[in-house]
Protein backbone atom coordinates (compact mmCIF):
# COMPACT_ATOMS: atom_id res chain seq x y z
CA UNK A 1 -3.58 -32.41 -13.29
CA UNK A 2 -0.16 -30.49 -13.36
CA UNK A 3 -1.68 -28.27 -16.10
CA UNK A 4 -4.52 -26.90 -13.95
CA UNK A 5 -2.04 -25.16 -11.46
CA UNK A 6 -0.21 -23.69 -14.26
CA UNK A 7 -3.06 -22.00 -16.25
CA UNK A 8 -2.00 -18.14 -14.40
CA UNK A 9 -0.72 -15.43 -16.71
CA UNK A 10 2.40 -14.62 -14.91
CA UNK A 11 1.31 -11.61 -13.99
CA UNK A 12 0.46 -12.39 -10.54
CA UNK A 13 3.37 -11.09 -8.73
CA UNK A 14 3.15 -7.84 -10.33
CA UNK A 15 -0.41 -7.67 -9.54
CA UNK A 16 0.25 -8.26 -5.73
CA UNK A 17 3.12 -5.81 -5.54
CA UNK A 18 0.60 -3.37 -7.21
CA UNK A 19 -1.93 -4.39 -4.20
CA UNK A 20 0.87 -3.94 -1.91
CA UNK A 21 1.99 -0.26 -2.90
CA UNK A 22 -1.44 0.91 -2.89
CA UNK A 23 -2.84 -0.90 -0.03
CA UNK A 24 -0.85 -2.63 2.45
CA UNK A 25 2.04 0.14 2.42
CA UNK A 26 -0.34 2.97 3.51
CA UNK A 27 -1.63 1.32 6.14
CA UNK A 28 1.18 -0.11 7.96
CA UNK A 29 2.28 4.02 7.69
CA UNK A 30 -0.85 5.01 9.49
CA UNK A 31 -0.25 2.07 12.49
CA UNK A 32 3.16 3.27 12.94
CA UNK A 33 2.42 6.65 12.64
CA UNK A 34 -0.13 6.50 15.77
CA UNK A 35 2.56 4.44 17.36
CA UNK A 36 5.27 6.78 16.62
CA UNK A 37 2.35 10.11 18.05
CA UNK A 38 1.69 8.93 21.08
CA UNK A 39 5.83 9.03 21.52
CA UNK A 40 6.82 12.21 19.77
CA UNK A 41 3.69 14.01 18.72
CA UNK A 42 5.61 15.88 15.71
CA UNK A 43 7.25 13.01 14.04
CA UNK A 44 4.23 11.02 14.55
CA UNK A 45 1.78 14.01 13.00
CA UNK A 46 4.44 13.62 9.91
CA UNK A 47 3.94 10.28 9.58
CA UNK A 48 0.57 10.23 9.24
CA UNK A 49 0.69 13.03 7.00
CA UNK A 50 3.19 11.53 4.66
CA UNK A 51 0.35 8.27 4.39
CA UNK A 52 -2.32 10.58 3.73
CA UNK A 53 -0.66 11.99 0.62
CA UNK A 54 0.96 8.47 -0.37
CA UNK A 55 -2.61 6.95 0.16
CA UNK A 56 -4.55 9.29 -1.84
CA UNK A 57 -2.10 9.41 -4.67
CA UNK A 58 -1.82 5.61 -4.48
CA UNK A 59 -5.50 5.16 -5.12
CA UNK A 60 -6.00 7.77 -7.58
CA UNK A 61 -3.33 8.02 -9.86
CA UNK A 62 -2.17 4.22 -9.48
CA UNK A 63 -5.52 2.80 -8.90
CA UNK A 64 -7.15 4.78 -12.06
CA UNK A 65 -4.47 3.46 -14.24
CA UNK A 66 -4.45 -0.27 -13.08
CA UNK A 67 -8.52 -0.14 -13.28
């Protein structure tokens, strides 16, 4: 029974800090870059720029070489 829980490759945590970078990371950027816009309309147009790039390179260059 203890065997069946154990049967992962160990590469689990790597693969959900992977997820994290290329998924989770971008889009907290966007929802605090609208945040940050509707306070300072400059700093929050960076923002959003910055996790444009960081998205698309995330899922392209990242995303092509984990695939």
């Amino acid at each position: 029974m203890n065997t069946a829980l154990n049967q992962g490759s160990g590469y689990e945590f790597v693969i959900f800090i992977i997820v994290f970078l290329m998924i989770i990371l971008p889009i907290s950027l966007f929802i605090y870059g609208f945040v940050v816009y509707s306070k300072n309309e400059i700093k929050g147009k960076k923002i959003l720029i910055v996790a444009t790039v960081y998205s698309l390179i995330s899922t392209g260059i990242c995303g092509s070489t984990m695939f």
